[in-house]
C-alpha atoms as a PDB file:
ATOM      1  CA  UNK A   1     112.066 101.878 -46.396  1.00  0.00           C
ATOM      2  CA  UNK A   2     111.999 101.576 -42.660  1.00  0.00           C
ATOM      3  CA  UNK A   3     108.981 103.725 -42.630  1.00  0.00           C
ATOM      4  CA  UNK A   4     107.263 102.229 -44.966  1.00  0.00           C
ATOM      5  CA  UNK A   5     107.757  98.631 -43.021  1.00  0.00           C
ATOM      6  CA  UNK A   6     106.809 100.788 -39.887  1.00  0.00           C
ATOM      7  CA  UNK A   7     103.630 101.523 -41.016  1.00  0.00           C
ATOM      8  CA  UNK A   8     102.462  98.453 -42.579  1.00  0.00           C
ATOM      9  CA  UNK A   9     103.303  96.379 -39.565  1.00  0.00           C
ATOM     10  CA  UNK A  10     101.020  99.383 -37.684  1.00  0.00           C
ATOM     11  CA  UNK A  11      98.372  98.818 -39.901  1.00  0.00           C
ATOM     12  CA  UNK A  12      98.507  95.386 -40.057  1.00  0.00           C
ATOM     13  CA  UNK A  13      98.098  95.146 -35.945  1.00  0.00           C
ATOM     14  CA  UNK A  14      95.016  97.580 -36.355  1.00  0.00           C
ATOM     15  CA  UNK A  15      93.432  95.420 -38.888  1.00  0.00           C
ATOM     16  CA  UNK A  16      94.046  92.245 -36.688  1.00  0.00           C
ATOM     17  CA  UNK A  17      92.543  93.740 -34.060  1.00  0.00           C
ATOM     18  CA  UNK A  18      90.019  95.043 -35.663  1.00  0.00           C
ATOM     19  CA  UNK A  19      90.651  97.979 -35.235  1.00  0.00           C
ATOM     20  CA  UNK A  20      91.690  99.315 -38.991  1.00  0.00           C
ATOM     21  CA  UNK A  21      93.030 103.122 -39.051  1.00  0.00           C
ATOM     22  CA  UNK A  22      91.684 103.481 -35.364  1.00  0.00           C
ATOM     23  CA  UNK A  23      93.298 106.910 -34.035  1.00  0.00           C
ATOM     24  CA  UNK A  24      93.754 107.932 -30.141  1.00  0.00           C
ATOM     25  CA  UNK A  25      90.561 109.596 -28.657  1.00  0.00           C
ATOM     26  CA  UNK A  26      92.137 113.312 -27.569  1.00  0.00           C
ATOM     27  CA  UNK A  27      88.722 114.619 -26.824  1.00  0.00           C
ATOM     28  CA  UNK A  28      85.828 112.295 -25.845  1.00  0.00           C
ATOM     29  CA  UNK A  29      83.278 115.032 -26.797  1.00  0.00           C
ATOM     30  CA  UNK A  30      84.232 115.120 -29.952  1.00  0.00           C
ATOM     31  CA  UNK A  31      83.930 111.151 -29.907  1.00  0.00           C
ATOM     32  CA  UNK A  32      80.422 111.631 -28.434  1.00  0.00           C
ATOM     33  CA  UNK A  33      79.248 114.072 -31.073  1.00  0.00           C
ATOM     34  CA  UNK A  34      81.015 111.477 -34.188  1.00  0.00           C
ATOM     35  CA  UNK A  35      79.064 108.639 -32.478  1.00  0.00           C
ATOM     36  CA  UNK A  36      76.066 110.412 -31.647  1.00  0.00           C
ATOM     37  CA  UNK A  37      75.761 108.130 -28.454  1.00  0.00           C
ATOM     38  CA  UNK A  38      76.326 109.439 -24.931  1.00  0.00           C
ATOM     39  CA  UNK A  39      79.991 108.187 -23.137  1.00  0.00           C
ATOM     40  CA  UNK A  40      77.575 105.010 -22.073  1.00  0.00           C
ATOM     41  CA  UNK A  41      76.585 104.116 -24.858  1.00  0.00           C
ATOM     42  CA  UNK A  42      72.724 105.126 -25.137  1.00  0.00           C
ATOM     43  CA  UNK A  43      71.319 107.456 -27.981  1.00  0.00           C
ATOM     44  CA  UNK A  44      71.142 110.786 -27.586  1.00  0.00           C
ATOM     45  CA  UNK A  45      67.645 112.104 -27.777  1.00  0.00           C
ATOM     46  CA  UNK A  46      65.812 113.094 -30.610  1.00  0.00           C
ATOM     47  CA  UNK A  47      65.651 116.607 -31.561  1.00  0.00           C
ATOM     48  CA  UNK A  48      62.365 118.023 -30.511  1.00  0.00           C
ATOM     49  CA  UNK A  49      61.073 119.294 -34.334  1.00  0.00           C
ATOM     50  CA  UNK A  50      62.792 115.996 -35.379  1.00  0.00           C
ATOM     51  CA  UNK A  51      59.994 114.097 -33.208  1.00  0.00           C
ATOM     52  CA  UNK A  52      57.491 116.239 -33.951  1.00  0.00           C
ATOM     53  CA  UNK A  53      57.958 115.843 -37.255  1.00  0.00           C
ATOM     54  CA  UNK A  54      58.100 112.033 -37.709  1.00  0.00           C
ATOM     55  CA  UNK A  55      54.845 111.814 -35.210  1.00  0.00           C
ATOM     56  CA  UNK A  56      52.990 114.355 -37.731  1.00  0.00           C
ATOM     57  CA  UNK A  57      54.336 111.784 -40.879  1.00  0.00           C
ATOM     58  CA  UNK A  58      53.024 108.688 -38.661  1.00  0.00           C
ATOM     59  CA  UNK A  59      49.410 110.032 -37.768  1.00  0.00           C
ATOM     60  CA  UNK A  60      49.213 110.993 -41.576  1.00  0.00           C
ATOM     61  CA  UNK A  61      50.376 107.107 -42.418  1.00  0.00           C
ATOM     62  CA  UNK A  62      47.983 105.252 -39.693  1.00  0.00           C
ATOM     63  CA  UNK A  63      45.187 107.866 -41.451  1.00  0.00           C
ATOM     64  CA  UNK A  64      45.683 106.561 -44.925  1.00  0.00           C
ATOM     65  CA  UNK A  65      46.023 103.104 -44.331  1.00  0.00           C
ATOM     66  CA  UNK A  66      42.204 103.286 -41.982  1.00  0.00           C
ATOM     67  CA  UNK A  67      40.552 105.517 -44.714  1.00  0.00           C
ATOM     68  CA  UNK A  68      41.776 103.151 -47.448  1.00  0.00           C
ATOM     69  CA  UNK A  69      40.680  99.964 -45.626  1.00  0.00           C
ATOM     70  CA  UNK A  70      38.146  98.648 -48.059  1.00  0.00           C
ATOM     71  CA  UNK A  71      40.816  99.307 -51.066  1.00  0.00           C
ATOM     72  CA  UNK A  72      43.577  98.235 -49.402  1.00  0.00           C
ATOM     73  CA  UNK A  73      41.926  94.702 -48.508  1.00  0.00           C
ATOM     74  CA  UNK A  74      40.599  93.954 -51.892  1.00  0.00           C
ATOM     75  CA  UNK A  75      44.205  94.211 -53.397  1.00  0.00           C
ATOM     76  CA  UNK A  76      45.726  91.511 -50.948  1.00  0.00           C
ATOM     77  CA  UNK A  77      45.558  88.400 -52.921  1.00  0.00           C
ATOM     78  CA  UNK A  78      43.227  84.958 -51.225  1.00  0.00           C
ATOM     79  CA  UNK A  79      46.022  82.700 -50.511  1.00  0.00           C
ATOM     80  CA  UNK A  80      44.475  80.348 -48.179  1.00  0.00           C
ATOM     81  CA  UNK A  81      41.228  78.153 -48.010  1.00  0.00           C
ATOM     82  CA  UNK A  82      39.441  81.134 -46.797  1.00  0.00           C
ATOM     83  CA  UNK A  83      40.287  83.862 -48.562  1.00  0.00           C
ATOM     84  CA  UNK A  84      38.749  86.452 -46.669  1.00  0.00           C
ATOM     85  CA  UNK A  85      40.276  85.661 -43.283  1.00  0.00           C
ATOM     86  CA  UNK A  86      43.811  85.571 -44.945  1.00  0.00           C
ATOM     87  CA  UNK A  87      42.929  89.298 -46.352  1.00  0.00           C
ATOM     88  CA  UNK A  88      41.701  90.330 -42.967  1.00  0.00           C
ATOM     89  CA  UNK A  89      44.610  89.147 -41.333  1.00  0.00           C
ATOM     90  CA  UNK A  90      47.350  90.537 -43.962  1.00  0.00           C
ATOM     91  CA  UNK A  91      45.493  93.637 -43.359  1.00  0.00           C
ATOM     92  CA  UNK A  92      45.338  94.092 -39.555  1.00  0.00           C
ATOM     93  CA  UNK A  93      49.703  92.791 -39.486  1.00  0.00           C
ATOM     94  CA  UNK A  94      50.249  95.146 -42.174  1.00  0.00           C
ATOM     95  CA  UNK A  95      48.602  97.855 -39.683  1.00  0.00           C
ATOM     96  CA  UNK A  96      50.796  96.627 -36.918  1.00  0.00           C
ATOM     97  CA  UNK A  97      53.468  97.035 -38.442  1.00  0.00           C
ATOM     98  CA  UNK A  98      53.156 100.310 -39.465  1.00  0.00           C
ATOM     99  CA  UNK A  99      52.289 100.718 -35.693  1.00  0.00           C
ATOM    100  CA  UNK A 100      55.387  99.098 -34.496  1.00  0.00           C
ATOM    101  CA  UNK A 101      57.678 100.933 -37.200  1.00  0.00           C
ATOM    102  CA  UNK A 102      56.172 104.247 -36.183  1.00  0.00           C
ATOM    103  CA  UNK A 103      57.196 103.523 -32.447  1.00  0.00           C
ATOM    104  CA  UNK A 104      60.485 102.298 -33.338  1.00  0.00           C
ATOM    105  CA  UNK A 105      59.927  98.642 -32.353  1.00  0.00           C
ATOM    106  CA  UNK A 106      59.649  96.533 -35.339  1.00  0.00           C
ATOM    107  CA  UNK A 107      61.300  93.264 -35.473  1.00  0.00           C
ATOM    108  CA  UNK A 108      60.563  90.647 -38.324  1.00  0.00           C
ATOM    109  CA  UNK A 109      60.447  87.751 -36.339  1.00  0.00           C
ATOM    110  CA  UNK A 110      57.350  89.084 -34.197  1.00  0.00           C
ATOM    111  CA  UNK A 111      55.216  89.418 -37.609  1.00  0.00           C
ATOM    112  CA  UNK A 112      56.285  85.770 -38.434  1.00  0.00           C
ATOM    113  CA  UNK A 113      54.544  85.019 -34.428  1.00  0.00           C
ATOM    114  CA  UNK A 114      51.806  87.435 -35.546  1.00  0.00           C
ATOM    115  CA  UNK A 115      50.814  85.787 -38.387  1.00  0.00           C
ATOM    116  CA  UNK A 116      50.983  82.202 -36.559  1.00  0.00           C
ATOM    117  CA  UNK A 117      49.118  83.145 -34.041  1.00  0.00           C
ATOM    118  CA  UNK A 118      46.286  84.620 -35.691  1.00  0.00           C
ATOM    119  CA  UNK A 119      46.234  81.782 -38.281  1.00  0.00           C
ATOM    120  CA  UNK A 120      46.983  78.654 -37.358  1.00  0.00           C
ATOM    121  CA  UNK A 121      45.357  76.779 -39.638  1.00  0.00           C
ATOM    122  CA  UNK A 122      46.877  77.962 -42.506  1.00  0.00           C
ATOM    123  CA  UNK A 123      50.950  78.809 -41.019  1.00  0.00           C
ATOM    124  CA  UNK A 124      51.155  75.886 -38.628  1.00  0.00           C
ATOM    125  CA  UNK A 125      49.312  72.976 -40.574  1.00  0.00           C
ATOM    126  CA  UNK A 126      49.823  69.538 -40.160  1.00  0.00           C
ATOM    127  CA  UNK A 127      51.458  67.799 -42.748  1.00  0.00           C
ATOM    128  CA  UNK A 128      52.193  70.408 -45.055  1.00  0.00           C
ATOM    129  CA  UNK A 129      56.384  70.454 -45.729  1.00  0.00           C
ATOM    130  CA  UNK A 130      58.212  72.945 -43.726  1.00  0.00           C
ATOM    131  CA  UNK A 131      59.399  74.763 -46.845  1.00  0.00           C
ATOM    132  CA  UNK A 132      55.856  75.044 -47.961  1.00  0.00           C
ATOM    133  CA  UNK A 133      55.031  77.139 -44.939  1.00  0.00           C
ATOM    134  CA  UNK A 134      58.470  79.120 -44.812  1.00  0.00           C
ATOM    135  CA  UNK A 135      56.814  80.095 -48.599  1.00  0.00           C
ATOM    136  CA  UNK A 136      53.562  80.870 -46.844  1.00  0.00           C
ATOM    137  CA  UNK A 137      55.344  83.469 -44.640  1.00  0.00           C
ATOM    138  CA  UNK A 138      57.600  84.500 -47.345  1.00  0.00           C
ATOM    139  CA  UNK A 139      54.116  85.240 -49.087  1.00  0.00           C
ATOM    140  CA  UNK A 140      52.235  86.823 -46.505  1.00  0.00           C
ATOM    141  CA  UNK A 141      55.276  89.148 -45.377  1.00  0.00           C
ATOM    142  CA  UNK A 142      55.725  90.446 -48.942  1.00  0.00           C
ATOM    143  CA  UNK A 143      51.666  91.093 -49.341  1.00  0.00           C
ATOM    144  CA  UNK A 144      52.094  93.253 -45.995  1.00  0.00           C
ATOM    145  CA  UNK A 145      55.165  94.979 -47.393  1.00  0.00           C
ATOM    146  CA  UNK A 146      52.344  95.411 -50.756  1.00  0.00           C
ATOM    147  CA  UNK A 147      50.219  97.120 -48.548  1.00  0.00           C
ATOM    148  CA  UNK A 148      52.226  99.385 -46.841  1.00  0.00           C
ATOM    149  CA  UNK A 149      53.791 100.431 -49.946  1.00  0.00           C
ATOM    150  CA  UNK A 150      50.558 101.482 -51.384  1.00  0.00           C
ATOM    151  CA  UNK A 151      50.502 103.539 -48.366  1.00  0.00           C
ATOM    152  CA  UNK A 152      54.114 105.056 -48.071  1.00  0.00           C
ATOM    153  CA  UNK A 153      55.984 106.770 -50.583  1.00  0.00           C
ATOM    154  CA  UNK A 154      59.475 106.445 -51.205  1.00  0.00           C
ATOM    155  CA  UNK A 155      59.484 110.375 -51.205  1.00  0.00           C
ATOM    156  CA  UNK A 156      58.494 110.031 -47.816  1.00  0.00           C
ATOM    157  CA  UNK A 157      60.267 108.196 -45.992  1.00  0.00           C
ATOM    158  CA  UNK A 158      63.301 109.191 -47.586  1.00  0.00           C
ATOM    159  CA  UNK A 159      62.095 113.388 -47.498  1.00  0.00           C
END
């Protein structure tokens, strides 16, 4: 019964410190390699045919979504007053993202700047209700996630 009580209080000072089942480090190598960090904390590198690999699966991606262009535009629905510029635009974010995902640097909130930037008019207009244009964004991020999914395969990424 002691035991028992042992253990639980043991567990119960893990999970307090947030720390639940943490076990003494014996051999920081083995850490390392469990982690897959180096002992201060930045990645390891990529394995070369890893790289290679991914940068072969990008240039085939960027190829697709060029040589499709015409396609790929024509299947973005007008959402704005001028259709055509709102295509356009969905179009050349969904290409930087691909861009930005390819080089490991994609981050939501800069497509949300993206898109303001390049449109004004339409994700930054006066008087419209500020839920109206967090629905605009909602829109226009889930017409570039359209196009890139007409693009990448779920085999693909996931190969």
């Amino acid at each position: 019964m002691w035991a028992l009580f042992c253990r639980v209080l043991l567990r119960k000072m893990n999970y307090l410190r947030g720390q639940l089942g943490a076990v003494p480090v014996d051999n920081a190598a083995e850490l390392v390699d469990a982690f897959g960090r180096k002992l201060g904390g930045e990645a390891l590198p990529v394995r070369f045919d890893v790289a290679v690999n991914t940068k072969l699966v990008a240039h085939e991606w960027l190829r697709r979504f060029a040589s499709q262009r015409v396609a790929l535009i024509r299947q973005v629905p007008g959402r704005s007053r001028e259709p055509d510029r709102y295509r356009d635009l969905i179009f050349t974010a969904a290409e930087g993202v691909l861009a930005a995902i390819v080089a490991g640097d994609f981050r939501e909130a800069d497509l949300n700047l993206a898109l303001h930037a390049a449109y004004q008019e339409w994700f930054g207009e006066d008087g419209v209700a500020v839920r109206n244009i967090h629905q605009r964004f909602a829109r226009a991020r889930a017409d570039v996630c359209a196009l890139l999914r007409n693009i990448i395969s779920v085999e693909e990424v996931y190969a």
